[in-house]
N, C-alpha and C. Protein backbone atom coordinates (compact mmCIF):
# COMPACT_ATOMS: atom_id res chain seq x y z
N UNK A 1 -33.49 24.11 -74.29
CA UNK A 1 -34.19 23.35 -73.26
C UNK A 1 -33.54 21.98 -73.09
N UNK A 2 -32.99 21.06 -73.97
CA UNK A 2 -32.47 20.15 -73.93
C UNK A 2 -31.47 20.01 -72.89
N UNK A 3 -30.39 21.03 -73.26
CA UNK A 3 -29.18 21.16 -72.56
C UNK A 3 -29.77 21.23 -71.00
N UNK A 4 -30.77 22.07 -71.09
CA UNK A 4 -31.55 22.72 -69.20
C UNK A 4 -31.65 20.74 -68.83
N UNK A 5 -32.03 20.09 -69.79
CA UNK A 5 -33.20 18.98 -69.36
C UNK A 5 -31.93 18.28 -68.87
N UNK A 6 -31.11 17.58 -70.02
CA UNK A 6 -29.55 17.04 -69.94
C UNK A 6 -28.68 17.04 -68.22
N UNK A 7 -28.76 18.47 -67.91
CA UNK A 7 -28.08 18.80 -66.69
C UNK A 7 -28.95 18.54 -65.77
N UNK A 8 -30.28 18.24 -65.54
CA UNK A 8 -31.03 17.98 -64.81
C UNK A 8 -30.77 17.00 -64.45
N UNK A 9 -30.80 16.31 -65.04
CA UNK A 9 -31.19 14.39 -65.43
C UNK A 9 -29.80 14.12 -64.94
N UNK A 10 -28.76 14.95 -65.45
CA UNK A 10 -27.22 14.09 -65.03
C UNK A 10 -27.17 14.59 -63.82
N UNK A 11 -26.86 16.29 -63.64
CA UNK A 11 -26.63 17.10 -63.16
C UNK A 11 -27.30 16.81 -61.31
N UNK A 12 -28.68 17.09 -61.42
CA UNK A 12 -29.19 17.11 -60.51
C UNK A 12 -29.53 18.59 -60.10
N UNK A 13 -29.25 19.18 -61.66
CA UNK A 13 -29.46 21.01 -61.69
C UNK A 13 -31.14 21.17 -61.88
N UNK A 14 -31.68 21.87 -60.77
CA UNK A 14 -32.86 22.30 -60.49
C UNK A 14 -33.36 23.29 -61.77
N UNK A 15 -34.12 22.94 -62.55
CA UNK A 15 -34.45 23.79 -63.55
C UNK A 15 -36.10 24.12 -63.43
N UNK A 16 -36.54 25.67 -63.89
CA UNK A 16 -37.49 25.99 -63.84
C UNK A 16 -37.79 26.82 -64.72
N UNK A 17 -38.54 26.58 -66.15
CA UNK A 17 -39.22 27.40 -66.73
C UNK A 17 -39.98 28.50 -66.59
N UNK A 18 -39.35 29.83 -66.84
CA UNK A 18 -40.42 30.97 -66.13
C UNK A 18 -40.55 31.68 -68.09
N UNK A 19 -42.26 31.29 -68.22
CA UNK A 19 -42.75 32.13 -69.45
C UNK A 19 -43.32 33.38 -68.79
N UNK A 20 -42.97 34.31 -69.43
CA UNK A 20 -43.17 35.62 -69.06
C UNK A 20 -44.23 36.50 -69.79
N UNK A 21 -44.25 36.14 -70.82
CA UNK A 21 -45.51 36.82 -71.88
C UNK A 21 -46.21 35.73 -72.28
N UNK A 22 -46.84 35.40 -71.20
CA UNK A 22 -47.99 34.27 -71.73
C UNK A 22 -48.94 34.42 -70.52
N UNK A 23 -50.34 34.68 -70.76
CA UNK A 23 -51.50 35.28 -69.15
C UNK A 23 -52.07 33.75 -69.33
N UNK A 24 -51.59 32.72 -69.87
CA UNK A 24 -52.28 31.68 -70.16
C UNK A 24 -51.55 30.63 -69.41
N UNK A 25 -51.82 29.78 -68.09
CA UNK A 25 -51.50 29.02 -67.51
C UNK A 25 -50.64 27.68 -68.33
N UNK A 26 -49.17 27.17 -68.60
CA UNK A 26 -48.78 26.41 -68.97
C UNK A 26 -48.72 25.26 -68.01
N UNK A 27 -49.34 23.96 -69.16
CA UNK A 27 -49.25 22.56 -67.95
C UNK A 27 -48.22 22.04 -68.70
N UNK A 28 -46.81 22.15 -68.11
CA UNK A 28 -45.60 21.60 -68.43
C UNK A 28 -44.90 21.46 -67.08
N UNK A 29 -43.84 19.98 -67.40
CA UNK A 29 -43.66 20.17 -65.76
C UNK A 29 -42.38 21.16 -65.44
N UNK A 30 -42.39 21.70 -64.43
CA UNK A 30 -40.97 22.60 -64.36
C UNK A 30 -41.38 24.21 -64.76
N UNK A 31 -42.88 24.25 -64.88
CA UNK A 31 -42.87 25.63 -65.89
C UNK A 31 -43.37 26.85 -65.00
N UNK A 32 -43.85 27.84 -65.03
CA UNK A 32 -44.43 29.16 -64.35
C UNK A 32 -44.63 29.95 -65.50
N UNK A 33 -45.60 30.56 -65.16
CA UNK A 33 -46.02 31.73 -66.04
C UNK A 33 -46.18 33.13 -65.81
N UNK A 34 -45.58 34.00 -66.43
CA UNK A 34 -45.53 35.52 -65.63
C UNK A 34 -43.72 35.86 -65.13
N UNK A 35 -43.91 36.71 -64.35
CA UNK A 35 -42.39 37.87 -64.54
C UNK A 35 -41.87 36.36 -62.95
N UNK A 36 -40.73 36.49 -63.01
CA UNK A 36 -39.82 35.55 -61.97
C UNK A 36 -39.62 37.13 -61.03
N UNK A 37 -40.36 36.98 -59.59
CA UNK A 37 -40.57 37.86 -58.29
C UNK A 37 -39.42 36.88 -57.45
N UNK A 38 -39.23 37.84 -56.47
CA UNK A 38 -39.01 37.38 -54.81
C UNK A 38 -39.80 36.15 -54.30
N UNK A 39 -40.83 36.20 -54.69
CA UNK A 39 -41.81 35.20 -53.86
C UNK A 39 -41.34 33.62 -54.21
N UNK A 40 -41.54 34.04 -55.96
CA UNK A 40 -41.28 32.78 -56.91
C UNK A 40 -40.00 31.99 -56.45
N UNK A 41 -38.84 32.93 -56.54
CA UNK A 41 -37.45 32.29 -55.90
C UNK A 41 -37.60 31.81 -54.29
N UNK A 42 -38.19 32.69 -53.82
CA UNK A 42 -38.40 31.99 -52.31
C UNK A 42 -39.26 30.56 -51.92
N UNK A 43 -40.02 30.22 -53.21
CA UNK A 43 -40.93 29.02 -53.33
C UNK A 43 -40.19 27.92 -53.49
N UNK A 44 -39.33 28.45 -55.10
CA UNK A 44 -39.01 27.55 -55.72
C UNK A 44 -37.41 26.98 -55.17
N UNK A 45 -37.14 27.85 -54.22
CA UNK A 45 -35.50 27.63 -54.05
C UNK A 45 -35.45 28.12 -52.43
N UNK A 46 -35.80 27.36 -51.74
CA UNK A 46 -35.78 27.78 -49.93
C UNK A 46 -34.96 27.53 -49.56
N UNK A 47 -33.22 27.49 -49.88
CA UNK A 47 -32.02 27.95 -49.15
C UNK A 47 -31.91 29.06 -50.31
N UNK A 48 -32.44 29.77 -51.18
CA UNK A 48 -31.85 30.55 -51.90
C UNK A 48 -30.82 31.51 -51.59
N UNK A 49 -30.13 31.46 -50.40
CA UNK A 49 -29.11 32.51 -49.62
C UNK A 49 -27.93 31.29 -50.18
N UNK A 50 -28.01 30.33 -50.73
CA UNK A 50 -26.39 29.50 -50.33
C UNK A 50 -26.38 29.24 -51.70
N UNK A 51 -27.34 28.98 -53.05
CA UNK A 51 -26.58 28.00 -54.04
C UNK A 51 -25.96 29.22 -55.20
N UNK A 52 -25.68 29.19 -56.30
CA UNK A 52 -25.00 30.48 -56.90
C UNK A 52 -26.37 30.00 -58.13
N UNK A 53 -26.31 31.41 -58.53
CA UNK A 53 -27.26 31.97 -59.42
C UNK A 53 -26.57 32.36 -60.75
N UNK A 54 -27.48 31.30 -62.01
CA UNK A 54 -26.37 32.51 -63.51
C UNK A 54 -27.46 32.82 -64.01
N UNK A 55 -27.33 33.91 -64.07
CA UNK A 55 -28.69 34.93 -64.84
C UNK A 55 -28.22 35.24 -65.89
N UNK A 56 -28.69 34.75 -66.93
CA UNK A 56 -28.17 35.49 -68.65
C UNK A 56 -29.47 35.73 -69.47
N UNK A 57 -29.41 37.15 -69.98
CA UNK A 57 -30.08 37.78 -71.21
C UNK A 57 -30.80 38.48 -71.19
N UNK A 58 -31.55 39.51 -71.59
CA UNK A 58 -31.05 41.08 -72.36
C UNK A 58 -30.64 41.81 -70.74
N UNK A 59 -30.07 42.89 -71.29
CA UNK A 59 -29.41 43.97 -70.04
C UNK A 59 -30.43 43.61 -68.75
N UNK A 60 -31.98 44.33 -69.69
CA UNK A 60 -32.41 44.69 -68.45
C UNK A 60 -33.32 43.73 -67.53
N UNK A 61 -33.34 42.58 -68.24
CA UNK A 61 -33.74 41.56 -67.68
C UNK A 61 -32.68 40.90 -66.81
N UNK A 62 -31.83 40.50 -66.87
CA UNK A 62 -30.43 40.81 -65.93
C UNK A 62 -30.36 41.31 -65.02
N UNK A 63 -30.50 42.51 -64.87
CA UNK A 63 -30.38 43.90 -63.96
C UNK A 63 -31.35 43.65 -63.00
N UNK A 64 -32.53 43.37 -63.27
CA UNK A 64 -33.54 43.37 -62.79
C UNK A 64 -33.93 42.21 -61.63
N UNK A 65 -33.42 40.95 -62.35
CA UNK A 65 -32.76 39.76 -61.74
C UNK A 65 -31.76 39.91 -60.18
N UNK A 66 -30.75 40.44 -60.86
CA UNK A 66 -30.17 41.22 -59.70
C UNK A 66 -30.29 41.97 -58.88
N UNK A 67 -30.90 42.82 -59.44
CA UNK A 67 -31.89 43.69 -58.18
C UNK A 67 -32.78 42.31 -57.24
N UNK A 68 -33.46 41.87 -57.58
CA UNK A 68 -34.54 40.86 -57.24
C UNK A 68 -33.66 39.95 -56.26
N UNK A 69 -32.25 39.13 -56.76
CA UNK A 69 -31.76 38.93 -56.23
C UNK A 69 -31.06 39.48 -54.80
N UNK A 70 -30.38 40.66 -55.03
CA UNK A 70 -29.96 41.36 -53.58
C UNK A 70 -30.59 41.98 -52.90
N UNK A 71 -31.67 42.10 -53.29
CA UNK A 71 -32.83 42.36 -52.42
C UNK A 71 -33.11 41.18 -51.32
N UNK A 72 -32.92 39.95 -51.72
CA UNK A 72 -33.07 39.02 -50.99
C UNK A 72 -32.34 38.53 -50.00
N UNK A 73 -31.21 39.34 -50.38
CA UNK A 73 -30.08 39.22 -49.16
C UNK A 73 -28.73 37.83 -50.25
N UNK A 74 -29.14 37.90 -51.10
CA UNK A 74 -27.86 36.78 -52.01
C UNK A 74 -26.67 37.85 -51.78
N UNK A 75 -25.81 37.09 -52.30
CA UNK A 75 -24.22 37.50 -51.89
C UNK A 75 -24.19 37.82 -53.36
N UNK A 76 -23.06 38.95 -53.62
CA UNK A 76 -23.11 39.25 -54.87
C UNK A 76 -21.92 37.98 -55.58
N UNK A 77 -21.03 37.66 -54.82
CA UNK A 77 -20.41 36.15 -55.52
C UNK A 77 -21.02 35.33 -55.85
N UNK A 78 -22.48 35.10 -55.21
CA UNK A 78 -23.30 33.49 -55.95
C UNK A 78 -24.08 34.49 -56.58
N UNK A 79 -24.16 35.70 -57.28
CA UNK A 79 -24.78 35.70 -58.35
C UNK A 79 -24.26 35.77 -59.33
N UNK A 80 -24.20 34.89 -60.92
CA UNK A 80 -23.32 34.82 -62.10
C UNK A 80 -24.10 35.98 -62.94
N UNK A 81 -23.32 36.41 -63.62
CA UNK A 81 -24.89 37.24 -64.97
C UNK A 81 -23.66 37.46 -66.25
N UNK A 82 -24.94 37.25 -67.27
CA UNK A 82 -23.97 37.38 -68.80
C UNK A 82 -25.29 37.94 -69.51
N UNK A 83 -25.03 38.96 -70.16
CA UNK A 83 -25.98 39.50 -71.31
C UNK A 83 -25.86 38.98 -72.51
N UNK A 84 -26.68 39.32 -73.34
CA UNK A 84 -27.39 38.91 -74.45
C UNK A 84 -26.87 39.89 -75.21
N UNK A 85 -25.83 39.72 -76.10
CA UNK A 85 -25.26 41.11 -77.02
C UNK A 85 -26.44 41.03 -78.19
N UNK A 86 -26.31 42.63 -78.77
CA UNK A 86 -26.93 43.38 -79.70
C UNK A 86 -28.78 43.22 -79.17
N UNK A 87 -29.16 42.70 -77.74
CA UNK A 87 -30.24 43.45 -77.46
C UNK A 87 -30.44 44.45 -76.64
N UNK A 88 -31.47 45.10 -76.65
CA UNK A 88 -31.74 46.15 -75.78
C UNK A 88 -32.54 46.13 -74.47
């Protein structure tokens, strides 16, 4: 999280916490709770057709990302992705 915070602060890199196994509303700033949808990216990121995307960790959380992503009409060049070795 540091590094996320670091690039923010210098960067001007848009960061957003998505907890996924938690039904319990987090008051943190930057945060969401539950699975990252279409909707969420369309909220949180309204040119989401132009900036590039790096999606990293496990396969199928990845995959899934990507799906989510080209569904939306993203270009498969602005999407980055790197897995998470030895998970499933």
């Amino acid at each position: 999280k540091e590094v996320f915070e670091e690039a923010r602060n210098k960067l001007g890199l848009k960061v957003i916490y998505a907890i996924s196994n938690s039904s319990t509303a987090i008051n943190s700033p930057n945060t969401v709770t539950g699975m990252i949808s279409a909707d969420l990216i369309k909220q949180a990121v309204p040119n989401y057709l132009e900036p590039v995307f790096y999606v990293s960790g496990t396969h199928a959380m990845v995959v899934a990302m990507e799906d989510i992503l080209t569904g939306l009409g993203v270009s498969k060049k602005n999407i980055k992705i790197d897995f998470f070795p030895g998970y499933a």
